[in-house]
Every structure is written in C-alpha cells, then in structure tokens.
Protein backbone atom coordinates (compact mmCIF):
# COMPACT_ATOMS: atom_id res chain seq x y z
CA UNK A 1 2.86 97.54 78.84
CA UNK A 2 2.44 98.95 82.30
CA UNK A 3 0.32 97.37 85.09
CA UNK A 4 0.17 98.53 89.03
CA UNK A 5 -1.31 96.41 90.85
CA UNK A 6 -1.31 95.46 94.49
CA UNK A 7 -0.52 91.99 96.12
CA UNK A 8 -2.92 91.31 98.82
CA UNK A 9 -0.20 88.89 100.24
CA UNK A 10 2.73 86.69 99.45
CA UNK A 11 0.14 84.08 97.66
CA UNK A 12 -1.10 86.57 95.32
CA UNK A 13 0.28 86.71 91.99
CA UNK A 14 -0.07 89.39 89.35
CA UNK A 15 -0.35 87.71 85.96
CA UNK A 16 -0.61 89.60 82.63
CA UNK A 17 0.21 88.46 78.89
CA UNK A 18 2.09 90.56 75.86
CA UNK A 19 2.28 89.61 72.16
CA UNK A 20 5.39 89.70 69.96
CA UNK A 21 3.64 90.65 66.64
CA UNK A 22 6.88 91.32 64.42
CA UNK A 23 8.28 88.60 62.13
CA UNK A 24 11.48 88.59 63.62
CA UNK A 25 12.76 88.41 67.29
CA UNK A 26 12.76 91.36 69.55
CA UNK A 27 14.68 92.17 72.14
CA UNK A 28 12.18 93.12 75.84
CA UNK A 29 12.97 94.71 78.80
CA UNK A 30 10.56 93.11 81.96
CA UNK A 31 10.56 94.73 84.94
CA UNK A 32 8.68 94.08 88.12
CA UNK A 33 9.35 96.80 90.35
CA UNK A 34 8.73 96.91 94.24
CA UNK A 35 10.86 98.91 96.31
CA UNK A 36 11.79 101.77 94.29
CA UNK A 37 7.90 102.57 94.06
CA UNK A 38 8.70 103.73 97.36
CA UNK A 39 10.94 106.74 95.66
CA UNK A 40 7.82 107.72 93.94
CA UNK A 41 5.49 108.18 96.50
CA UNK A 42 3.88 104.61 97.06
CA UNK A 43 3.43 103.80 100.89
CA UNK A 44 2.99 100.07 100.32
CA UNK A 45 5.82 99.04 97.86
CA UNK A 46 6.23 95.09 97.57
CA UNK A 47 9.95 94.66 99.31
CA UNK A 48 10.37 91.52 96.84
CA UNK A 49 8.94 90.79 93.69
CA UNK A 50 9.89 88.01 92.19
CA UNK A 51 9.27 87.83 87.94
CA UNK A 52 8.39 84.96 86.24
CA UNK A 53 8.02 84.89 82.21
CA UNK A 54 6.43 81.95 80.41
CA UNK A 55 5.89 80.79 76.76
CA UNK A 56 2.95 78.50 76.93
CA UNK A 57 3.63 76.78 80.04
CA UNK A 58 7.13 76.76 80.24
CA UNK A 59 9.57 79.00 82.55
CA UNK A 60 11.93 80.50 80.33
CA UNK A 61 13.05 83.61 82.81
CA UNK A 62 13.38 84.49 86.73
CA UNK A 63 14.30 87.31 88.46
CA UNK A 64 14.49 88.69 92.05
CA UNK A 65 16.81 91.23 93.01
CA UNK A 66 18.28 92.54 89.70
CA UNK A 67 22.14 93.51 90.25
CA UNK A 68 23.08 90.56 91.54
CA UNK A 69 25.96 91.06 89.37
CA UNK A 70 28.38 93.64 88.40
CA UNK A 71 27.51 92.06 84.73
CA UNK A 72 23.54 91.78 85.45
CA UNK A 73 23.77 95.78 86.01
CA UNK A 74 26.25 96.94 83.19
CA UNK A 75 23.74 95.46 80.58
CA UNK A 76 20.45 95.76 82.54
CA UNK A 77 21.17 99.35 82.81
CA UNK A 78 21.90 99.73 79.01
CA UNK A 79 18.83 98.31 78.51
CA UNK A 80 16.84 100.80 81.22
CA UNK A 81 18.41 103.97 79.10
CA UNK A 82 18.07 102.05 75.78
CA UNK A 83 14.10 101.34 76.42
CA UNK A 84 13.72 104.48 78.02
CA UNK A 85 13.29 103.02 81.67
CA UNK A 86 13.99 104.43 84.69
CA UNK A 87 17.08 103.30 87.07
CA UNK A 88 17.51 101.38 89.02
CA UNK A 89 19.48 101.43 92.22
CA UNK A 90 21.36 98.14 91.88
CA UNK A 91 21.51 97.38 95.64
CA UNK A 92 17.34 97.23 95.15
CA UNK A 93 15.28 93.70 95.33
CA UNK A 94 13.42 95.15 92.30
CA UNK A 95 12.94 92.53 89.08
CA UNK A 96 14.79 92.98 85.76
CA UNK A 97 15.17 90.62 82.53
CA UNK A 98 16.51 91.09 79.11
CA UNK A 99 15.18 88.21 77.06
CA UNK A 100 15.44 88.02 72.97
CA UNK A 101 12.02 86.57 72.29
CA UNK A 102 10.43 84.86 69.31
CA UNK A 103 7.26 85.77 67.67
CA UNK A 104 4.08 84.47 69.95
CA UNK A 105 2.19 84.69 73.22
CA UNK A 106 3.78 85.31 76.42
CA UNK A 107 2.81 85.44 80.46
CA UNK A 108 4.24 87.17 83.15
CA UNK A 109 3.88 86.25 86.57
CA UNK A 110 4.95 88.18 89.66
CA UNK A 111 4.63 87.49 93.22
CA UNK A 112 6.29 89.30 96.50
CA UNK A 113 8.82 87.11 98.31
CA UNK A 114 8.82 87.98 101.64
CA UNK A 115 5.06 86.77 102.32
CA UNK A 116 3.67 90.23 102.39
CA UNK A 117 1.69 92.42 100.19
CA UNK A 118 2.35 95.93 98.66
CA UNK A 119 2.40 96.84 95.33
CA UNK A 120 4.23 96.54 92.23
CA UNK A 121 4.59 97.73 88.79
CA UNK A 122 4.73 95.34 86.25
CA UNK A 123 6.55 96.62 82.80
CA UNK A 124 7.21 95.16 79.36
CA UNK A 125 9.55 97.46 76.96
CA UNK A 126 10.82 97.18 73.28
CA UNK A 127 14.59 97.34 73.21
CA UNK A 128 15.93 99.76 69.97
C-alpha cells in the first residue's frame, strides 16, 4: 500500500490498516517517509515522522530516523532494493521497519515529531 497524506500538525496522526492474507508469515517493508519527499518535489515534507505498527492494540514496532545504525542501514537497504523501494539517504529522519509478521490485521500509525505538519508517505511492501 501507498498513502500521502498531510499532517495538519504534530497531533495529527495518519492511521491506515493492511492484511496478511497468506498462510504463512511474510516478511514487510513499512516506511513512513518525510523528508526525502522533499527530493521529489513536495514543498511541505514532514521533517519527522515517527511509525508506529500495531496488532490489535499492541505496539509491536517504532521507528524515527531509520539509519540509526550502521546495521539498521545494511539490512534496511537490502530490503529497499529487495521490495523494490526507493533509497534512502541514511543521514534522513525518514521511518523504516522490517518486521516478519503473522497472518492477521494490522495498523499503522504515523505522526510528525517536531510538532509541525507537512506531509508524508506512508508505504507497506512484500519482501521476496
């Protein structure tokens, strides 16, 4: 899935739900992406989203400035060029999580962390 959406302010939240249909656990790529929006054109990129995903009500990921790590990047960018994503610049306070999730109903929640709106794109991929 693919959502744009804008944050009116650092209250909002963009929520949206995916399935995991298959019998057997897949591995997902979620991104919420802020800043590098800017690299495409948008004017009013979210400087920090912060991701969220839930099963039912429980956290199970968080996210907020994806290469925190020399480790977080390595794999996170597999997974971009695996899932056919686009880079990232790992100095960027965009969103990233690899998660190996069950069969059922999930939620994604993402807000900007600096207080201020802009937009963001919200993304769910299928890892091969």
């Amino acid at each position: 899935i693919s959502t744009l959406a804008r944050l009116a302010s650092g209250d909002d939240t963009l929520v949206s739900g995916f399935v995991i249909s298959a019998q057997w656990p897949q591995r997902v790529l979620v991104r919420a992406i802020g800043p590098t929006l800017a690299e495409f054109g948008v004017v009013d990129a979210a400087a920090n989203p912060q991701l969220t995903v839930f099963q039912g009500s429980q956290a199970i990921a968080t996210n907020e400035g994806w290469g925190a790590t020399e480790e977080a990047v390595t794999a996170l960018t597999d997974a971009f060029d695996r899932s056919g994503a686009f880079r990232l610049d790992s100095a960027s306070r965009d969103a990233a999580v690899v998660l190996m999730m069950q069969p059922g109903a999930y939620t994604v929640q993402v807000r900007n962390g600096d207080a201020r709106g802009g937009s963001v794109l919200l993304e769910v991929y299928d890892i091969p």
